[in-house]
N, C-alpha and C. Protein backbone atom coordinates (compact mmCIF):
# COMPACT_ATOMS: atom_id res chain seq x y z
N UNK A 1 4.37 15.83 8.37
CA UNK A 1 4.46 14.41 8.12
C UNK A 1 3.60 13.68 9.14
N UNK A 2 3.23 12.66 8.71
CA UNK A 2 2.24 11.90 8.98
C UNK A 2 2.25 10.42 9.46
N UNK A 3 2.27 9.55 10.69
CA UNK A 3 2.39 8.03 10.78
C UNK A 3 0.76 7.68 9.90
N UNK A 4 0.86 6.63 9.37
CA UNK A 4 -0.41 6.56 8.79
C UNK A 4 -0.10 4.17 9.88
N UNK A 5 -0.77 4.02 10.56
CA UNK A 5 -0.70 2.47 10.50
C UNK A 5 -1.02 1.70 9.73
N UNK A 6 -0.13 0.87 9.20
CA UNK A 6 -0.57 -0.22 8.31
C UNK A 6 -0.61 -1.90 9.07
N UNK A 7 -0.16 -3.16 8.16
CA UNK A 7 -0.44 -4.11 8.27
C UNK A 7 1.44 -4.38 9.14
N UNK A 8 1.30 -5.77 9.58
CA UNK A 8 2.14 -6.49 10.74
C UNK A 8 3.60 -6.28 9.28
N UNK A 9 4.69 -5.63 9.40
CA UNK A 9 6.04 -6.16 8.80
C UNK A 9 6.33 -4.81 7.19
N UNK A 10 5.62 -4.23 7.48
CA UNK A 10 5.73 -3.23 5.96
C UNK A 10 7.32 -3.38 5.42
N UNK A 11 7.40 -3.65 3.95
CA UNK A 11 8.45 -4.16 3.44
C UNK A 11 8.76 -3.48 2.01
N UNK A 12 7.36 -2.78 1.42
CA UNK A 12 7.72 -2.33 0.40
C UNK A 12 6.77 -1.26 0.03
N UNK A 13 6.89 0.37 -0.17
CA UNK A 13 6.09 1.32 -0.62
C UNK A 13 5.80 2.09 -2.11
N UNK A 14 4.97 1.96 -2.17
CA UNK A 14 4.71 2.67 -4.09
C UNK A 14 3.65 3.63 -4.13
N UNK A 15 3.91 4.73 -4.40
CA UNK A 15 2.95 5.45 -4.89
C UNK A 15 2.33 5.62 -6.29
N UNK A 16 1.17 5.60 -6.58
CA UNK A 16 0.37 6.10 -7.90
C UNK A 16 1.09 7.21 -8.64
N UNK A 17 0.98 7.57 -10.00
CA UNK A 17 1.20 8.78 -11.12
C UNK A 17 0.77 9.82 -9.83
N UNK A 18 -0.20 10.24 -10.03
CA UNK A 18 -0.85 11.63 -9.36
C UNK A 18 -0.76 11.51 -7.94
N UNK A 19 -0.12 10.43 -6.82
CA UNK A 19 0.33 10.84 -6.01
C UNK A 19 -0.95 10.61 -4.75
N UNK A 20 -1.77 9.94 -4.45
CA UNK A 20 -3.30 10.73 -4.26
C UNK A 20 -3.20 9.31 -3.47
N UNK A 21 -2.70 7.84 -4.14
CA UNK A 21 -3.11 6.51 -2.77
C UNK A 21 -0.99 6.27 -2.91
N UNK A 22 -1.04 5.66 -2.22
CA UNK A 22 0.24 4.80 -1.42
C UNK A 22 0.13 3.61 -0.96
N UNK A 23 1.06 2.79 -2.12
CA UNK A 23 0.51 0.95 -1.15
C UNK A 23 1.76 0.60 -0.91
N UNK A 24 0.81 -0.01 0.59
CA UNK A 24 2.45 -0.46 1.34
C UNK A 24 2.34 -2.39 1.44
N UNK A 25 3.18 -2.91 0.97
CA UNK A 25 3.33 -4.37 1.19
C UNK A 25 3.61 -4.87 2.51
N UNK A 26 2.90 -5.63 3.24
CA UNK A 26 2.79 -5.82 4.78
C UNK A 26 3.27 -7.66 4.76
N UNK A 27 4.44 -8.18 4.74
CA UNK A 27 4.88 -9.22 4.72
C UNK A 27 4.33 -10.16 5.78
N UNK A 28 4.34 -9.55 7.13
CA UNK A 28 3.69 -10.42 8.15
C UNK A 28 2.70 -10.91 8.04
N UNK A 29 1.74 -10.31 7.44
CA UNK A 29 0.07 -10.58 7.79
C UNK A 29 -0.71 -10.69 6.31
N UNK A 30 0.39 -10.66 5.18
CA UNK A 30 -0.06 -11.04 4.20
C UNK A 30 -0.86 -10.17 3.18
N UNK A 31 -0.95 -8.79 3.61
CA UNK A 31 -2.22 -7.95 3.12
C UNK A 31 -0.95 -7.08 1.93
N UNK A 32 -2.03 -5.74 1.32
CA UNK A 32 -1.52 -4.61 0.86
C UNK A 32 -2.43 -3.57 1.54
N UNK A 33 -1.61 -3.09 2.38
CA UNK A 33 -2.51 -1.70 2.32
C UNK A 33 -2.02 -0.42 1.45
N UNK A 34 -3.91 0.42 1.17
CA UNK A 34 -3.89 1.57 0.44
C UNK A 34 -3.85 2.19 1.55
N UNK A 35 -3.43 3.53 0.99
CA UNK A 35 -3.22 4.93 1.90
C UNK A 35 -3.60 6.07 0.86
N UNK A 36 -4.75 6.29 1.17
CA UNK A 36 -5.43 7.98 0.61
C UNK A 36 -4.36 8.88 1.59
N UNK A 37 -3.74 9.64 0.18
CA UNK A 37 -2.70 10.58 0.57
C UNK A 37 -3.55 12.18 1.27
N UNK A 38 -4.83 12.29 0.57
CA UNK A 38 -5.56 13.58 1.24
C UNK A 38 -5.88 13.43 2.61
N UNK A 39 -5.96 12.46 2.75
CA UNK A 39 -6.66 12.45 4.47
C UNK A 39 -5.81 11.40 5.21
N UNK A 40 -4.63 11.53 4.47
CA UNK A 40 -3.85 10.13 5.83
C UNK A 40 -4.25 8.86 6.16
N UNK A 41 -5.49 8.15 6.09
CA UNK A 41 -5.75 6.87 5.99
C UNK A 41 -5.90 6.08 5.17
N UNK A 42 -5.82 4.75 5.69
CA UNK A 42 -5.89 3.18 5.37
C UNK A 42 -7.10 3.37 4.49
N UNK A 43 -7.53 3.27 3.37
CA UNK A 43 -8.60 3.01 2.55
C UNK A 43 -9.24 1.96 1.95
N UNK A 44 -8.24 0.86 2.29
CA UNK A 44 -8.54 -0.62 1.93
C UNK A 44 -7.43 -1.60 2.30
N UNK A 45 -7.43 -2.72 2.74
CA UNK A 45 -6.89 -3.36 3.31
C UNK A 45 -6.60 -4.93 2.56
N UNK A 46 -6.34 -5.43 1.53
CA UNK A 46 -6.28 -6.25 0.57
C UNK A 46 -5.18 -7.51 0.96
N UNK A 47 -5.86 -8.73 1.09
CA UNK A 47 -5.69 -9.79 1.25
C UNK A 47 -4.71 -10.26 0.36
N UNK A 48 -4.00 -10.72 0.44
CA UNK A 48 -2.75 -11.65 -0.31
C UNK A 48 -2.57 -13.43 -0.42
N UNK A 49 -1.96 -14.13 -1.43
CA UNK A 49 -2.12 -15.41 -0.85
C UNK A 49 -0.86 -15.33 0.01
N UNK A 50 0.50 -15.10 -0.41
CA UNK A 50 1.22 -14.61 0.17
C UNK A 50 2.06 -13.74 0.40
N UNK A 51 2.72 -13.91 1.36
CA UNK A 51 3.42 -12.71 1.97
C UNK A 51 3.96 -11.53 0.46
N UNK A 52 3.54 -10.52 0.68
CA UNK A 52 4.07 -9.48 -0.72
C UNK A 52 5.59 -8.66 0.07
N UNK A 53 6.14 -8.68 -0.65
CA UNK A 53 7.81 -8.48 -0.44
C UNK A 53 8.36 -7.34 -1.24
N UNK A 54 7.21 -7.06 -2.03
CA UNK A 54 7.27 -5.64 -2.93
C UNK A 54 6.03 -4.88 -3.36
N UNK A 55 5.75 -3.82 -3.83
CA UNK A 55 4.62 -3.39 -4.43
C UNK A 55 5.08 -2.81 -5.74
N UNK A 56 4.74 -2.38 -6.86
CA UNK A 56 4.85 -1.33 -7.64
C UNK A 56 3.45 -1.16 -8.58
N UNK A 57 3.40 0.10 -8.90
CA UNK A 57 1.95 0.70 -9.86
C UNK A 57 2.34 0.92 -10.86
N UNK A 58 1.74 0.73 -11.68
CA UNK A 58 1.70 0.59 -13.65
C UNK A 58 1.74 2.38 -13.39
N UNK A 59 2.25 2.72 -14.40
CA UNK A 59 2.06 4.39 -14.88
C UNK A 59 0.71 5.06 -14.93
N UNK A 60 -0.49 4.21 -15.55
CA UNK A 60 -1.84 4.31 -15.46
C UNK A 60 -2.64 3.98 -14.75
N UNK A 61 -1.98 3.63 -13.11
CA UNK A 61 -2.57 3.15 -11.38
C UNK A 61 -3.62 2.10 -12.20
N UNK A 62 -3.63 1.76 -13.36
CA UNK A 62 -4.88 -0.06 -12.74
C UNK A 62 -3.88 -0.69 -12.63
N UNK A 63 -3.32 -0.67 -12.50
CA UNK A 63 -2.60 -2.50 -12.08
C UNK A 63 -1.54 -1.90 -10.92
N UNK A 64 -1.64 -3.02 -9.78
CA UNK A 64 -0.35 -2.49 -8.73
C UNK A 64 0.00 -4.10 -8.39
């Protein structure tokens, strides 16, 4: 197991169908971060208007 760092307040985690990214909802600072499950890191860092308090992914990962 793995700490992976994300954004200021993480509040809510979802993984994709195949398992492969992980987005975590970061309430403090307003973002979503992705997490590439092969290599343990932050892969994108996605701006919010506000604070996200949940995440979840469609069955077919386009929409989170």
């Amino acid at each position: 197991m793995t700490t992976v760092p994300v954004g200021t307040q993480p509040t809510s985690v979802a993984a994709n169908a195949t398992g492969l990214e992980v987005h975590v909802a970061n309430a403090a600072d307003n973002t979503l971060s992705v997490i590439s499950t092969v290599n343990d890191t932050v892969v994108a860092a996605i701006g919010t208007l506000f604070a996200p308090l949940g995440v979840a992914v469609s069955r077919d990962a386009l929409r989170v």
